[in-house]
PDB file of N, CA and C in Angstrom:
ATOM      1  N   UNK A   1     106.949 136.520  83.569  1.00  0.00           N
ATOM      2  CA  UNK A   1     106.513 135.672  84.653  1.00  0.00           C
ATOM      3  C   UNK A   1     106.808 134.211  84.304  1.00  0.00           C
ATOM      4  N   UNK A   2     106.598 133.672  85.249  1.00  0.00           N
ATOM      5  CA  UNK A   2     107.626 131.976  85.080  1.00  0.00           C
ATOM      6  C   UNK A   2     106.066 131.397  85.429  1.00  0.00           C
ATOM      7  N   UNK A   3     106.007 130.219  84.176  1.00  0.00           N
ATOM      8  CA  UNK A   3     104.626 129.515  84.876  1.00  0.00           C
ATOM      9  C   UNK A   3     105.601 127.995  85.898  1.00  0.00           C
ATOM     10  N   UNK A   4     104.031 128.526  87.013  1.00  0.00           N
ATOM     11  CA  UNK A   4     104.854 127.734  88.053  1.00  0.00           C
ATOM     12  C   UNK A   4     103.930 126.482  88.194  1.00  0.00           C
ATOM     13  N   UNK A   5     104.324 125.338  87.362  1.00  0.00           N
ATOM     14  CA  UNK A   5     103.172 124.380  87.264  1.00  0.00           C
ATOM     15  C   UNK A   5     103.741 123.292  87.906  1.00  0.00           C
ATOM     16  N   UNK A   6     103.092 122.942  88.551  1.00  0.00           N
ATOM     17  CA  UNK A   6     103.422 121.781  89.552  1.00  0.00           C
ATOM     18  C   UNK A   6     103.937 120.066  88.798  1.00  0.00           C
ATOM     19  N   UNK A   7     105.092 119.967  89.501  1.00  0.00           N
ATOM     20  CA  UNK A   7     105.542 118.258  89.161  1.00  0.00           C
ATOM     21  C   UNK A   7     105.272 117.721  89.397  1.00  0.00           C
ATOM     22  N   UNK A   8     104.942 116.509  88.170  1.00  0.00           N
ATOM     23  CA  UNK A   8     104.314 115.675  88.203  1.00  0.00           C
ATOM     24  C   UNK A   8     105.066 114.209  88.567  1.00  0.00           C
ATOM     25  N   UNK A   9     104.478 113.561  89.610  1.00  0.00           N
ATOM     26  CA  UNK A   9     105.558 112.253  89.795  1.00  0.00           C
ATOM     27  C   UNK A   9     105.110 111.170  88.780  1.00  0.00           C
ATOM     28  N   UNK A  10     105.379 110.168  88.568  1.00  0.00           N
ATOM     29  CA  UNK A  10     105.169 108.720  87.897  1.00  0.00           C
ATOM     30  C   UNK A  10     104.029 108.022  88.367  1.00  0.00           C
ATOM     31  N   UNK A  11     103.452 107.518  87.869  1.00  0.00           N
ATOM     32  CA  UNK A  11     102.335 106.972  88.807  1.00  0.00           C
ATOM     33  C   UNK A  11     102.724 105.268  88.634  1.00  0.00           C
ATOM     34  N   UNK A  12     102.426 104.938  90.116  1.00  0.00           N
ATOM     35  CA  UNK A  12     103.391 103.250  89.676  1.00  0.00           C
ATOM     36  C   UNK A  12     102.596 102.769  89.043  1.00  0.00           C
ATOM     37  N   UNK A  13     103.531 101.358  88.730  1.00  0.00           N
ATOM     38  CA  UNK A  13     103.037 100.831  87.469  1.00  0.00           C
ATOM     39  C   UNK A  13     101.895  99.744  87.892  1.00  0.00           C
ATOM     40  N   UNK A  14     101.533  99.369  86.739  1.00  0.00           N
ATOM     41  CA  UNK A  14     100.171  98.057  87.561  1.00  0.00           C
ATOM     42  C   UNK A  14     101.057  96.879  88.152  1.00  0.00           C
ATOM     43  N   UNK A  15     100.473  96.393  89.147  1.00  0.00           N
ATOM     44  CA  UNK A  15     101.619  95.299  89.712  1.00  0.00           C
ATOM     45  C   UNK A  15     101.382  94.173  88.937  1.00  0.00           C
ATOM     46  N   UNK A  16     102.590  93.149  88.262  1.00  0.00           N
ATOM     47  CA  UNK A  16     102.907  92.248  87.903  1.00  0.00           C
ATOM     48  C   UNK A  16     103.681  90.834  88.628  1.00  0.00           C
ATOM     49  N   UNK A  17     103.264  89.639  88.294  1.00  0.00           N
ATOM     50  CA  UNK A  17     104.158  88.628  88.489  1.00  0.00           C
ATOM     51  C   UNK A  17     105.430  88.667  88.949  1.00  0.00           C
ATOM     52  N   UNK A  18     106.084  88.884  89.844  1.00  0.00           N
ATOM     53  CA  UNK A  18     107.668  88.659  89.689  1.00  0.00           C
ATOM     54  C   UNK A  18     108.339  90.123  90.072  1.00  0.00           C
ATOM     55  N   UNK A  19     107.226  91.248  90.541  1.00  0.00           N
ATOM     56  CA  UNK A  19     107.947  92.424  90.902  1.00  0.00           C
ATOM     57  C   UNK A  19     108.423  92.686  92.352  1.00  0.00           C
ATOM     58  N   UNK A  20     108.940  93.204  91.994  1.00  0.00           N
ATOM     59  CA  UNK A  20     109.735  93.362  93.932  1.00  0.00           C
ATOM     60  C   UNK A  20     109.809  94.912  94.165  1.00  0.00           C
ATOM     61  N   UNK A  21     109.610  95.697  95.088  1.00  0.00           N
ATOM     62  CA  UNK A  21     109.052  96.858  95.256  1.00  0.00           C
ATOM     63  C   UNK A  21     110.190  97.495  96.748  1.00  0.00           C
ATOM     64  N   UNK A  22     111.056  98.519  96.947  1.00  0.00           N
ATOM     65  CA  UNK A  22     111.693  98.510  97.751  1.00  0.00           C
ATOM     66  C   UNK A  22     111.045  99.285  98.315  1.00  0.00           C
ATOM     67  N   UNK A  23     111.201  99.423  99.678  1.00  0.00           N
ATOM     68  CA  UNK A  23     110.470 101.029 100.733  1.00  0.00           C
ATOM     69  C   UNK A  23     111.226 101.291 101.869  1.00  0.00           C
ATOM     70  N   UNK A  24     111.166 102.188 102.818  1.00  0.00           N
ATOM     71  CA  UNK A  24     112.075 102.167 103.324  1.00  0.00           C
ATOM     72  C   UNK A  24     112.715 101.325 104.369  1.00  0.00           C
ATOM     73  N   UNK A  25     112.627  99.792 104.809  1.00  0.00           N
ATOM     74  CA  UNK A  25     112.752  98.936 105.719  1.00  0.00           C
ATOM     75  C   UNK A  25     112.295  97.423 105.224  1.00  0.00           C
ATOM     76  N   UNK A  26     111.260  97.528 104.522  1.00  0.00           N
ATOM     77  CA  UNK A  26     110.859  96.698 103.725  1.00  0.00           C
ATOM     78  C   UNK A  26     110.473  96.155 102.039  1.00  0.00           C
ATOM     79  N   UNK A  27     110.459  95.195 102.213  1.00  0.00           N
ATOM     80  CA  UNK A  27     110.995  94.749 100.601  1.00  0.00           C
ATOM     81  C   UNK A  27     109.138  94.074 100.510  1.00  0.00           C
ATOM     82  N   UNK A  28     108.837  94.143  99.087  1.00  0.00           N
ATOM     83  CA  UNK A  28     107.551  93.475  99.084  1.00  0.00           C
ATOM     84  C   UNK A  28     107.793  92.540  97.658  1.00  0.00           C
ATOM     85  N   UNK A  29     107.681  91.630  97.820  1.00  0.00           N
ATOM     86  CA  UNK A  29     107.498  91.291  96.360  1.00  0.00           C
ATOM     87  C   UNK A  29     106.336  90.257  95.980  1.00  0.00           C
ATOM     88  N   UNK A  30     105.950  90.218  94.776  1.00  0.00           N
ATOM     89  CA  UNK A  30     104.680  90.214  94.012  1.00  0.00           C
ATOM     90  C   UNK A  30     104.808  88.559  93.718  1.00  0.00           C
ATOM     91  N   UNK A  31     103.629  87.587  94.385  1.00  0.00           N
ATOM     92  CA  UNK A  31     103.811  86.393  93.581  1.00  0.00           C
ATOM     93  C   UNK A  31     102.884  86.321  92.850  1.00  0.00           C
ATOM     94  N   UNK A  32     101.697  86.428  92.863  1.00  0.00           N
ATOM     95  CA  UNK A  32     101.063  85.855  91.828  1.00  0.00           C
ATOM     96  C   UNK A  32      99.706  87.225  91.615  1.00  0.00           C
ATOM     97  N   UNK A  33      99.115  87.955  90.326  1.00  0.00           N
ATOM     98  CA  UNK A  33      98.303  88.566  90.443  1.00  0.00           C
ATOM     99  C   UNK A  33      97.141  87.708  89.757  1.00  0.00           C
ATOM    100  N   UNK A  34      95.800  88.373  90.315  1.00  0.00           N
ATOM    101  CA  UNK A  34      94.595  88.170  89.986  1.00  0.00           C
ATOM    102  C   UNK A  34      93.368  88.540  89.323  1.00  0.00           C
ATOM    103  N   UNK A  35      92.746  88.578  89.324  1.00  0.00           N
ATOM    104  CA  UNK A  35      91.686  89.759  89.127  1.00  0.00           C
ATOM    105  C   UNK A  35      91.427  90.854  89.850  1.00  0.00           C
ATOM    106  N   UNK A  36      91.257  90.151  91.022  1.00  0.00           N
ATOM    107  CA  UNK A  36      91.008  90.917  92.584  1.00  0.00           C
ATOM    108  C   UNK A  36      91.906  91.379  93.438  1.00  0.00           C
ATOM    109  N   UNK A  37      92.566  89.960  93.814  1.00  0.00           N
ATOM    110  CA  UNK A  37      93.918  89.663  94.794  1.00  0.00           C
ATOM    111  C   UNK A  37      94.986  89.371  94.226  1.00  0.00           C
ATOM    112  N   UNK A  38      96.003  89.640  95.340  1.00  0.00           N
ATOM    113  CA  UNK A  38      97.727  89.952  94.802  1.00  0.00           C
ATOM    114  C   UNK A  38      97.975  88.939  96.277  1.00  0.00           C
ATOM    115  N   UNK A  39      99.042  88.013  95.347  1.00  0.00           N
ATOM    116  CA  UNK A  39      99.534  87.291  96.283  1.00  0.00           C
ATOM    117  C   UNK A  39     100.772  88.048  96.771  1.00  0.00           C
ATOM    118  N   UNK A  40     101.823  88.248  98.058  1.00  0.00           N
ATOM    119  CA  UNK A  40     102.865  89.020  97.783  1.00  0.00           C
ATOM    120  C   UNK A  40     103.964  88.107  98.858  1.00  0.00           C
ATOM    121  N   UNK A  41     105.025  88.397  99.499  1.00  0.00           N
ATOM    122  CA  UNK A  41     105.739  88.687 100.381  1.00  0.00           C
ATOM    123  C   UNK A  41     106.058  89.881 100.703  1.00  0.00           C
ATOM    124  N   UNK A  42     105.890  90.134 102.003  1.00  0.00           N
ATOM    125  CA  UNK A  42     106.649  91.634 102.744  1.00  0.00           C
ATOM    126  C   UNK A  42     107.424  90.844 103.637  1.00  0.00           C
ATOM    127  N   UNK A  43     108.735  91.009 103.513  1.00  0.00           N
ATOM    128  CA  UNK A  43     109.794  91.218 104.369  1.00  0.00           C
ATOM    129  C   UNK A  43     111.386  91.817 104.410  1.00  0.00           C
ATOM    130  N   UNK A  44     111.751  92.400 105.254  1.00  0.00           N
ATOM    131  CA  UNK A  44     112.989  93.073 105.693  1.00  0.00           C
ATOM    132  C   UNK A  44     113.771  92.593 104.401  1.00  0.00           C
ATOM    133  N   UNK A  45     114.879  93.115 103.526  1.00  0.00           N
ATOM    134  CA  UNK A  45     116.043  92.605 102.794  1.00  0.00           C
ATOM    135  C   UNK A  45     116.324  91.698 103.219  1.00  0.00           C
ATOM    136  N   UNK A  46     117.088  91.436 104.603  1.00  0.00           N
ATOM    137  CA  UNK A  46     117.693  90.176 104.683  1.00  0.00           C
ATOM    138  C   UNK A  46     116.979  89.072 105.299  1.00  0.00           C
ATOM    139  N   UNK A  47     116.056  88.909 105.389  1.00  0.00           N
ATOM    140  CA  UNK A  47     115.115  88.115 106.356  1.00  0.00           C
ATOM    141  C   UNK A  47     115.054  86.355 105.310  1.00  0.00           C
ATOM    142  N   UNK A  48     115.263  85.716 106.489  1.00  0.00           N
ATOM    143  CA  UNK A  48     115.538  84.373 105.860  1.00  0.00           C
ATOM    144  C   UNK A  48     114.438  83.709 105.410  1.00  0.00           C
ATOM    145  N   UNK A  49     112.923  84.011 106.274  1.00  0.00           N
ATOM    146  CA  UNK A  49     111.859  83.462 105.796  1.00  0.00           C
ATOM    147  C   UNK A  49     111.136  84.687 105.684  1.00  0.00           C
ATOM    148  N   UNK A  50     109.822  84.650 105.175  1.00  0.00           N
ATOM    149  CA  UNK A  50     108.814  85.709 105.154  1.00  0.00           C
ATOM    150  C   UNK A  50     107.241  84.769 104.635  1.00  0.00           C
ATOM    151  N   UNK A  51     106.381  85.220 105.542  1.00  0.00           N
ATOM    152  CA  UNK A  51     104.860  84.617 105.432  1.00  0.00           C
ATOM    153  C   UNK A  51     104.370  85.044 103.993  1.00  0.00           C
ATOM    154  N   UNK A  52     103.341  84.265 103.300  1.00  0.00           N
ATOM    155  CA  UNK A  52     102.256  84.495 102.346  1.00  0.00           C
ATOM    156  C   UNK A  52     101.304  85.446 103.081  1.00  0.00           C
ATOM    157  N   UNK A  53     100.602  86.559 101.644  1.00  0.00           N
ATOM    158  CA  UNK A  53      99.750  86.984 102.161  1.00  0.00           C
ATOM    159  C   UNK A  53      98.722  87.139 100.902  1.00  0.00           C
ATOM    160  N   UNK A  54      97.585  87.493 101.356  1.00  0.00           N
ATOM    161  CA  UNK A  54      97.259  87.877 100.217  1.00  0.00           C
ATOM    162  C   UNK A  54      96.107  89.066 100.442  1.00  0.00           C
ATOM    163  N   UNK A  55      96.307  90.435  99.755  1.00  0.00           N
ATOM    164  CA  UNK A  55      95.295  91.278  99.678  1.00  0.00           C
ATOM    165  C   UNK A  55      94.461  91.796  98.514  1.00  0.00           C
ATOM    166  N   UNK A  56      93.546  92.468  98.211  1.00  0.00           N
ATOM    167  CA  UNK A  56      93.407  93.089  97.104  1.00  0.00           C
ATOM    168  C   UNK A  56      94.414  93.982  96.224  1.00  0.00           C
ATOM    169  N   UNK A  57      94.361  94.377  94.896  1.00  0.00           N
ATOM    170  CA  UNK A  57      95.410  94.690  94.305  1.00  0.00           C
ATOM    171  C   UNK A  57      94.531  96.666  94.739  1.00  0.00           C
ATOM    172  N   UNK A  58      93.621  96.498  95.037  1.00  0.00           N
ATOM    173  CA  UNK A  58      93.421  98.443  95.443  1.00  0.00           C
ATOM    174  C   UNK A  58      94.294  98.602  96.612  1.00  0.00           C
ATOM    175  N   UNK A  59      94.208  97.482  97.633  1.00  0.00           N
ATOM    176  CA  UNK A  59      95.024  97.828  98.907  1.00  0.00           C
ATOM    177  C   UNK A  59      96.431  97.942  98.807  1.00  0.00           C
ATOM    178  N   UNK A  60      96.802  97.079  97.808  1.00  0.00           N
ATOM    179  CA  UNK A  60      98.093  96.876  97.543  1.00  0.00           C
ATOM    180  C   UNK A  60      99.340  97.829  97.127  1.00  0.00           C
ATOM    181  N   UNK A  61      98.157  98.657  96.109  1.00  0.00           N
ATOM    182  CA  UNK A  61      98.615  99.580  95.536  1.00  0.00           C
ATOM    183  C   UNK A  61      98.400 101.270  96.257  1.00  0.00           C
ATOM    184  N   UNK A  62      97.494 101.322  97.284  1.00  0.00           N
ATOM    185  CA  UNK A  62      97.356 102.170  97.751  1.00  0.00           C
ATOM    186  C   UNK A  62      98.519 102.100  99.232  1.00  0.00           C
ATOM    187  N   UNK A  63      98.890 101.015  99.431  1.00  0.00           N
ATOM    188  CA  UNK A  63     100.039 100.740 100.301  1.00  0.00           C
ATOM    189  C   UNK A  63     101.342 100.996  99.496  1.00  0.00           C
ATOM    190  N   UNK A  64     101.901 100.238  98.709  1.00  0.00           N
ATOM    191  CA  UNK A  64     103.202 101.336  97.755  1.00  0.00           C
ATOM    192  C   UNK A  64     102.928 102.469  97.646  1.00  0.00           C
ATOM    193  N   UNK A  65     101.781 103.525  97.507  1.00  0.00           N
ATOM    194  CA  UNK A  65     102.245 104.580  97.473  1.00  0.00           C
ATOM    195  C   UNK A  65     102.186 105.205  98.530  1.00  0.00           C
ATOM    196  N   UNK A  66     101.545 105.135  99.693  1.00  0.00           N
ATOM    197  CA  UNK A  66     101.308 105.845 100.626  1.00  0.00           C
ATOM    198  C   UNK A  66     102.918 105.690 101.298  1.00  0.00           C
ATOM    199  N   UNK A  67     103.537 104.549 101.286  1.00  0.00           N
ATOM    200  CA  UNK A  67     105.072 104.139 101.605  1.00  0.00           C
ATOM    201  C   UNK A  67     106.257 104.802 100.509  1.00  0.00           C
ATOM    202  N   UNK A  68     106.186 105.128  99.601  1.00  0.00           N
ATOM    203  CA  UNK A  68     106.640 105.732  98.854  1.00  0.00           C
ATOM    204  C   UNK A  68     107.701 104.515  98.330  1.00  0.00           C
ATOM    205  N   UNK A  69     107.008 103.500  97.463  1.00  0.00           N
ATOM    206  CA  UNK A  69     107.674 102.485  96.862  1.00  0.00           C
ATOM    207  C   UNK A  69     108.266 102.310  95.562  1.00  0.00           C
ATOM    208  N   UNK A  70     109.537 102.110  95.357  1.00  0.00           N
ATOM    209  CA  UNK A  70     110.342 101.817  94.097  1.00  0.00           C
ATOM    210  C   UNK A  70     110.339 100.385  93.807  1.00  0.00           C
ATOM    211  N   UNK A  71     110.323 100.418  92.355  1.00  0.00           N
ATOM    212  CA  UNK A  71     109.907  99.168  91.610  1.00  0.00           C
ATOM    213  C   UNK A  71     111.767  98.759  91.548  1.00  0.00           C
ATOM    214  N   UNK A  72     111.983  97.747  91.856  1.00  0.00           N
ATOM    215  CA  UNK A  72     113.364  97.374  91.800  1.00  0.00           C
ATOM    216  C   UNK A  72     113.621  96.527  91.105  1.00  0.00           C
ATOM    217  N   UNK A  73     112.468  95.579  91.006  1.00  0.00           N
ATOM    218  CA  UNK A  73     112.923  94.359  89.159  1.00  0.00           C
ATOM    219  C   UNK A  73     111.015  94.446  88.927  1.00  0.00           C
ATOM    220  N   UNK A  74     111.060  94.285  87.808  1.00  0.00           N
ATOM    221  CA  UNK A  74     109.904  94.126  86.889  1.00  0.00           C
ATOM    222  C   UNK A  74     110.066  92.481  86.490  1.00  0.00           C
TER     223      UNK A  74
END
């Protein structure tokens, strides 16, 4: 019998300073972390401007994964 044990994915990493996160339409990247809050940008690849935001780093992180987000620079 074959043990059929389930795969395990990566669990992302803690968000840092300076990371940029790809998904499928949108780009997020990380300006400044906190204790609490994560400063970030979300916008499109090519988008010429993009607003400040800032949320908690639980929301933050529960948003990359629910989007299914790749870490693209550290």
């Amino acid at each position: 019998m074959k043990n059929n044990k389930p795969t395990r994915r990566a669990g992302l990493k803690p968000l840092e300073t300076g990371q940029v996160w790809r998904m499928a339409e949108l780009n997020l990247q990380v300006g400044m972390v906190g204790k609490l809050l994560v400063h970030y940008k979300l916008a499109k690849p090519d988008a010429v401007r993009s607003s400040n935001s800032c949320s908690g780093i639980s929301t933050v992180e529960k948003y990359l994964k629910k989007n299914k987000a790749v870490l693209v620079t550290a």
